[in-house]
Protein backbone atom coordinates (compact mmCIF):
# COMPACT_ATOMS: atom_id res chain seq x y z
CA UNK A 1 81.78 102.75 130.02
CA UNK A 2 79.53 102.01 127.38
CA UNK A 3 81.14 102.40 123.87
CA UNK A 4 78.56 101.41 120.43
CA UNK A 5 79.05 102.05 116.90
CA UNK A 6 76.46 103.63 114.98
CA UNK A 7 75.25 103.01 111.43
CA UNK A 8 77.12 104.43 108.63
CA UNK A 9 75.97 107.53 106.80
CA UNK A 10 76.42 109.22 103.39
CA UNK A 11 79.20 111.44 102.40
CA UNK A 12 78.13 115.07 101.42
CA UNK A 13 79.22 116.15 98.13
CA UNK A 14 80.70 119.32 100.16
CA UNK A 15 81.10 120.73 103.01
CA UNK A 16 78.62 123.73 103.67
CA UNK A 17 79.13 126.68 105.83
CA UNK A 18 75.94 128.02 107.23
CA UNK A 19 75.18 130.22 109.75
CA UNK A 20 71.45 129.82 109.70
CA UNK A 21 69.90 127.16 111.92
CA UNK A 22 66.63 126.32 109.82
CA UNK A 23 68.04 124.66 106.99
CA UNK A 24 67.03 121.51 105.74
CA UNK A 25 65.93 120.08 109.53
CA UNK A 26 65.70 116.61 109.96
CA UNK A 27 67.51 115.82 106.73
CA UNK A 28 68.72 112.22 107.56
CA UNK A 29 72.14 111.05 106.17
CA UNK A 30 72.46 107.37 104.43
CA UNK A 31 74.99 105.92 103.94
CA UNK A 32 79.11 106.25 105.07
CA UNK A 33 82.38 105.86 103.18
CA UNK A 34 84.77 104.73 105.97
CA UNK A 35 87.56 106.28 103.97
CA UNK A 36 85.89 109.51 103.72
CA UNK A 37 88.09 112.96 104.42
CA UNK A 38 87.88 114.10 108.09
CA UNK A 39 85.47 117.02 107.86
CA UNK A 40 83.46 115.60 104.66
CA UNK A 41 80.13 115.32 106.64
CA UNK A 42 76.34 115.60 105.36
CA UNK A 43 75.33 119.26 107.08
CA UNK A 44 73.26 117.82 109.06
CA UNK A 45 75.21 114.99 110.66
CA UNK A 46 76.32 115.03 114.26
CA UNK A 47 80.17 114.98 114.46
CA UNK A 48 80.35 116.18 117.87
CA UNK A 49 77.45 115.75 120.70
CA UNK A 50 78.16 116.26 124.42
CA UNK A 51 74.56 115.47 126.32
CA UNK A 52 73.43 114.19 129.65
CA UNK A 53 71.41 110.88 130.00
CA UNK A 54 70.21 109.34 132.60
CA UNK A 55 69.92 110.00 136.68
CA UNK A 56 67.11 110.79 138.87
CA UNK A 57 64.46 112.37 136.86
CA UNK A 58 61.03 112.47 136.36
CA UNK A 59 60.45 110.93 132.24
CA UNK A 60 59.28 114.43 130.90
CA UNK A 61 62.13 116.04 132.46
CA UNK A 62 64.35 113.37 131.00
CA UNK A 63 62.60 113.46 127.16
CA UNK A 64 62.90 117.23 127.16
CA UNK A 65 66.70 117.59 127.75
CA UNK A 66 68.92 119.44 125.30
CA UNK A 67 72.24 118.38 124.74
CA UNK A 68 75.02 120.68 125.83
CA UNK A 69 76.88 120.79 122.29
CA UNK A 70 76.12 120.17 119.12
CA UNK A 71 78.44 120.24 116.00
CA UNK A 72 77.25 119.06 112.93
CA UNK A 73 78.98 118.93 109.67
CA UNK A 74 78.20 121.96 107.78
CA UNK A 75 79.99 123.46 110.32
CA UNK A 76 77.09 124.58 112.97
CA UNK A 77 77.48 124.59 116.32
CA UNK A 78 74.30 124.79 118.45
CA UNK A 79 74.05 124.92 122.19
CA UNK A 80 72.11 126.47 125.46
CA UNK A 81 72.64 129.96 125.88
CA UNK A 82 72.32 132.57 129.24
CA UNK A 83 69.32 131.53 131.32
CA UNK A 84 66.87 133.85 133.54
CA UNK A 85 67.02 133.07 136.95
CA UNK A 86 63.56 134.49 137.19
CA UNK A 87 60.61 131.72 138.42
CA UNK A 88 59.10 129.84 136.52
CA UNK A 89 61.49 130.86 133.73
CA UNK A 90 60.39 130.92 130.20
CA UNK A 91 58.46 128.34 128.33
CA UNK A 92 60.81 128.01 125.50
CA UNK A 93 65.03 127.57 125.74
CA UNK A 94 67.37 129.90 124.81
CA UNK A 95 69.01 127.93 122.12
CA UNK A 96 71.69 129.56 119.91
CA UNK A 97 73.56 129.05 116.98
CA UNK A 98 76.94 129.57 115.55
CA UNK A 99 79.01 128.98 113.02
CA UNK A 100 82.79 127.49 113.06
CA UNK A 101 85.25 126.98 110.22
CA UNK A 102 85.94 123.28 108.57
CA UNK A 103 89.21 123.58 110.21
CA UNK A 104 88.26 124.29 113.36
CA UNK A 105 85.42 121.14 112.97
CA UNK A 106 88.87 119.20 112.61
CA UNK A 107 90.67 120.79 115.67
CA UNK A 108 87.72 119.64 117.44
CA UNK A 109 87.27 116.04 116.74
CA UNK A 110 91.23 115.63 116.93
CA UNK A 111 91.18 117.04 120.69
CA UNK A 112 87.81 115.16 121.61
CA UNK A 113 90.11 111.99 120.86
CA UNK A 114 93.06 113.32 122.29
CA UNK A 115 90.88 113.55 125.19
CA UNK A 116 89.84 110.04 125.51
CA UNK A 117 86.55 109.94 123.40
CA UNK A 118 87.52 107.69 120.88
CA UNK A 119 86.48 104.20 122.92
CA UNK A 120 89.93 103.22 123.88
CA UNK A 121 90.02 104.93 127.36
CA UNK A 122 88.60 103.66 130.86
CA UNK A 123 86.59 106.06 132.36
CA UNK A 124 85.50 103.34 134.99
CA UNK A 125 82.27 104.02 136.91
CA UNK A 126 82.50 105.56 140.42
CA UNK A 127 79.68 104.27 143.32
CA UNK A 128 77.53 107.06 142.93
CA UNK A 129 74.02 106.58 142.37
CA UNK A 130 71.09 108.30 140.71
CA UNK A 131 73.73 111.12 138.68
CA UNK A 132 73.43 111.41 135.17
CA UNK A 133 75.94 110.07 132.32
CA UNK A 134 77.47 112.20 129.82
CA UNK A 135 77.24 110.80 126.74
CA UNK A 136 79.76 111.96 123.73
CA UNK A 137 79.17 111.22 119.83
CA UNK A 138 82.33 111.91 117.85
CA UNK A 139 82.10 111.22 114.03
CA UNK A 140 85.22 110.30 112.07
CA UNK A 141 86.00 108.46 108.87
CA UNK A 142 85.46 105.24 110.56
CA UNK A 143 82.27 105.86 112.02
CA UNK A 144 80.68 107.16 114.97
CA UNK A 145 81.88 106.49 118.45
CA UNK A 146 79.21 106.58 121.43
CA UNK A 147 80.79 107.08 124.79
CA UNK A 148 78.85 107.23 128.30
CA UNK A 149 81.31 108.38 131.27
CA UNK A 150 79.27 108.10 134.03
CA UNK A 151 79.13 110.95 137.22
CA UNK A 152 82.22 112.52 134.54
CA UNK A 153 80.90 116.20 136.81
CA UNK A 154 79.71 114.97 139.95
CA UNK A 155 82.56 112.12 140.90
CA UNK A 156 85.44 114.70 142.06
CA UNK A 157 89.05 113.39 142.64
CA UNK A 158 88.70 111.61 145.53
CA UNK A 159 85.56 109.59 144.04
CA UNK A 160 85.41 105.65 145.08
CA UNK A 161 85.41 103.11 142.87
CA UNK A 162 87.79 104.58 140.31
CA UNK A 163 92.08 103.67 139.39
CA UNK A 164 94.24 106.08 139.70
CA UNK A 165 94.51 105.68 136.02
CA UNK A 166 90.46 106.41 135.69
CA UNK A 167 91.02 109.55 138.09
CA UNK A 168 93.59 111.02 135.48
CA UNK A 169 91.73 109.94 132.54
CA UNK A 170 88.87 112.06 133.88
CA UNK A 171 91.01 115.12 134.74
CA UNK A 172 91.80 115.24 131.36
CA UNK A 173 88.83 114.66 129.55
CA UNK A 174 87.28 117.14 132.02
CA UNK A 175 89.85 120.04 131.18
CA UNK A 176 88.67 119.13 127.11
CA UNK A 177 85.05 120.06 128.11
CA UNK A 178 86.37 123.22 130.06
CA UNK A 179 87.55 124.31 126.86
CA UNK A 180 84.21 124.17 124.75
CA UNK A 181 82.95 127.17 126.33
CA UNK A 182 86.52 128.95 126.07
CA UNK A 183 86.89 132.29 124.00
CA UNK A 184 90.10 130.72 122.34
CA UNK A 185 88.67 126.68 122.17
CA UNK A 186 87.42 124.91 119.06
CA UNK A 187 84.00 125.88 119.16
CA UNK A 188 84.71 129.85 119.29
CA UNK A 189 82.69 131.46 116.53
CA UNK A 190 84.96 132.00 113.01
CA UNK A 191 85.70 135.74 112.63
CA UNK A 192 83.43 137.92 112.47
CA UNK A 193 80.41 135.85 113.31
CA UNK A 194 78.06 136.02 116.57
CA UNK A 195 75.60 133.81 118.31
CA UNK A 196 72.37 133.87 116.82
CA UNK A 197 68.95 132.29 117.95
CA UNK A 198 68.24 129.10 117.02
CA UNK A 199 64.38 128.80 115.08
CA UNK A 200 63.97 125.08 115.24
CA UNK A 201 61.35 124.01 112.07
CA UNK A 202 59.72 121.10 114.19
CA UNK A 203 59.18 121.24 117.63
CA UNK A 204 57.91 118.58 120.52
CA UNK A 205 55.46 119.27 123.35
CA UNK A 206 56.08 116.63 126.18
CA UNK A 207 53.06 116.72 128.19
CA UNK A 208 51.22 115.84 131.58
CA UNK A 209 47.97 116.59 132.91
CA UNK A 210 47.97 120.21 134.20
CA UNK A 211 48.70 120.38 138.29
CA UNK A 212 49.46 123.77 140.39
CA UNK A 213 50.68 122.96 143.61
CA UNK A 214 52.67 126.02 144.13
CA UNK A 215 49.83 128.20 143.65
CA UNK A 216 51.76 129.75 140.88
CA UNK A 217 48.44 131.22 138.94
CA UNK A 218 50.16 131.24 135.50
CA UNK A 219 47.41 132.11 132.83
CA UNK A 220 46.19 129.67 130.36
CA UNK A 221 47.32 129.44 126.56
CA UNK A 222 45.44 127.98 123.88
CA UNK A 223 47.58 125.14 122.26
CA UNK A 224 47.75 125.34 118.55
CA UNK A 225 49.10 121.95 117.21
CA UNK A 226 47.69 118.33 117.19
CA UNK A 227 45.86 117.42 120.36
CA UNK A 228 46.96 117.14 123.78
CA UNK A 229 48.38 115.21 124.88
CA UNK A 230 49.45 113.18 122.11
CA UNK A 231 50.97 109.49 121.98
CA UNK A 232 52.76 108.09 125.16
CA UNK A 233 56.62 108.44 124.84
CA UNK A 234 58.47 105.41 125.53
CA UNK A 235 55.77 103.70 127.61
CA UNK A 236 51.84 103.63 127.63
CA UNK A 237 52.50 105.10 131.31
CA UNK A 238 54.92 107.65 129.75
CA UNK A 239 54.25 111.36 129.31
CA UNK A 240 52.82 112.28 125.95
CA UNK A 241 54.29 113.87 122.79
CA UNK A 242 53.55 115.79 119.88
CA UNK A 243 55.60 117.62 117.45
CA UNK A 244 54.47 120.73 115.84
CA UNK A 245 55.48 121.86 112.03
CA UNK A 246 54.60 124.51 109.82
CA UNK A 247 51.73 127.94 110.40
CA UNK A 248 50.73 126.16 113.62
CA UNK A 249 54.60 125.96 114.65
CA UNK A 250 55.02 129.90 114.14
CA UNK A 251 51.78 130.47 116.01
CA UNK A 252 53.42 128.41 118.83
CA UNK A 253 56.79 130.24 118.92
CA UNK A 254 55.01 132.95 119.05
CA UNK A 255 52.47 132.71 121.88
CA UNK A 256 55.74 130.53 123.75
CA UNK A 257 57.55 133.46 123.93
CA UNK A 258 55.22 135.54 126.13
CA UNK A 259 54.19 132.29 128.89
CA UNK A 260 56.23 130.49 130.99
CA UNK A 261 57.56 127.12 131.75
CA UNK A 262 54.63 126.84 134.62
CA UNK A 263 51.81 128.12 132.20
CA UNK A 264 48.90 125.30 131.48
CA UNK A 265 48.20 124.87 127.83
CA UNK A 266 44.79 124.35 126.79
CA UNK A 267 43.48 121.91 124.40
CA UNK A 268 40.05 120.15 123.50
CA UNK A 269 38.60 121.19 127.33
CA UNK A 270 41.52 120.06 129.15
CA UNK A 271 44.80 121.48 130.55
CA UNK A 272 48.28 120.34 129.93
CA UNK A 273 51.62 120.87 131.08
CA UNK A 274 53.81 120.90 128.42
CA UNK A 275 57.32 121.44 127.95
CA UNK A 276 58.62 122.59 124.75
CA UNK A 277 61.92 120.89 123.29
CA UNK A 278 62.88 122.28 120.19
CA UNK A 279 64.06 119.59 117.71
CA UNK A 280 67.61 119.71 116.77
CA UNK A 281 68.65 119.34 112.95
CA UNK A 282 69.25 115.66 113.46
CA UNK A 283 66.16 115.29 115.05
CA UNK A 284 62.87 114.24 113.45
CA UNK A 285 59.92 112.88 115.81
CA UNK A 286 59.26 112.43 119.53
CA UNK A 287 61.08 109.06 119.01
CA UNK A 288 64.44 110.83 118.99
CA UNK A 289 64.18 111.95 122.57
CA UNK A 290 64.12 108.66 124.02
CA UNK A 291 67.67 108.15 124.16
CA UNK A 292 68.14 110.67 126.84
CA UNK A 293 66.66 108.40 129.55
């Protein structure tokens, strides 16, 4: 279990209630008051993050993952929604948005610690290799909490290498994340509010040189952002990575939403695969991604 404390941030003056998804991206928080109210978060903090790191995946695949939740403090929740089971499926994500009350912000924190996230729980590590970590970031007034619970969806009861105490400490945290995506949990929209789609204002292309083994004959697409395929991510052997803001940004959204995840992108004479990650309001450069591998 892996458990780190994060720098502080700055209170917000208030707490904001927005349904929209495009405001203010990016818009970094400072600096913390440990004795801040529960629920007095900067709207575009993270107070509750449930995401996968880690496993056996190729680095693109790894830089392009979206975390499952994402709460921030103004009250937005922002997650995956249905996918097509058509392939290749579509070249952008289905993100949505919703709102949730400041109450129900609270409800949700105070049940993520009930639930063990709060550092002071052994979630042990079962032998399983090559499965990815779920990572939770809970926000409170002292701080933010980090925790990784390794194989928490792929280590079942009878898992080795785990107490009888880590077995029930699972169960339960388990049953918590069951009731994220419950009609009655925290995270159910406040009255009278739907799920909306989520129109990210900076996006990043993770690229690699265009390939077609499956004979999949997806037509080309002329890329319009910076130039493919951008700076390595991570490593000078990693895949590259551009963001795109701005005119070029809607152009891209727009000729995204009729090619698929298989399509090759052309730019400057040469094709690219690129998968598109729309960046979260938190999120700022292709730097941000490296913390899912």
């Amino acid at each position: 279990m892996t458990n780190s404390r994060l720098r502080w941030t700055a209170p917000a003056v208030s707490l904001l209630l927005l349904v929209t998804a495009c405001g203010s991206q990016g818009e970094a928080a400072n600096a913390d008051d440990p004795g801040q109210p529960e629920g007095a978060h900067p709207p575009d903090a993270v107070v509750f993050q449930m995401t996968s790191v880690g496993g056996f995946a190729m680095p693109s695949a790894l830089a392009s993952r979206i975390p499952s939740i994402s709460v921030y403090g103004d009250g937005r929740v922002i997650s995956e929604g249905p996918t097509t089971l058509i392939y290749p499926g579509p070249a952008l994500p289905n993100l949505q948005v919703h709102p949730i009350a400041p109450e129900d912000v609270s409800t949700l924190l105070e049940s993520a610690r009930a639930a063990g996230v709060d550092g002071a729980v052994d979630f042990g590590t079962p032998a399983l290799a090559d499965v990815p970590t779920t990572r939770f970031t809970v926000r409170g007034p002292n701080g933010t909490e980090q925790i990784d619970v390794p194989a928490l969806t792929e280590a079942g009861g009878d898992a080795s290498g785990l107490t009888p105490d880590q077995r029930a400490a699972r169960t339960q945290l388990r049953a918590f994340v069951t009731s994220l995506t419950s009609d009655s949990g925290p995270l159910a929209p406040t009255q009278g509010a739907s799920a909306q789609p989520y129109v990210p204002t900076m996006l990043a292309g993770i690229t690699e040189p265009y390939t077609d083994p499956e004979g999949l004959g997806q037509p080309e697409v002329a890329w319009p952002g910076p130039t493919l395929p951008g700076e390595p991510l991570g490593t000078a052997n990693g895949p590259g990575c551009v963001t795109v803001t701005g005119d070029a940004l809607q152009t891209l959204l727009a000729a995204a939403a009729e090619a698929t995840a298989a399509a090759p992108w052309t730019s400057d004479g040469k094709s690219w695969l690129v998968q598109l990650r729309p960046l979260l309001p938190n999120e700022t450069s292709c730097g941000d991604l490296l913390s899912n591998g």
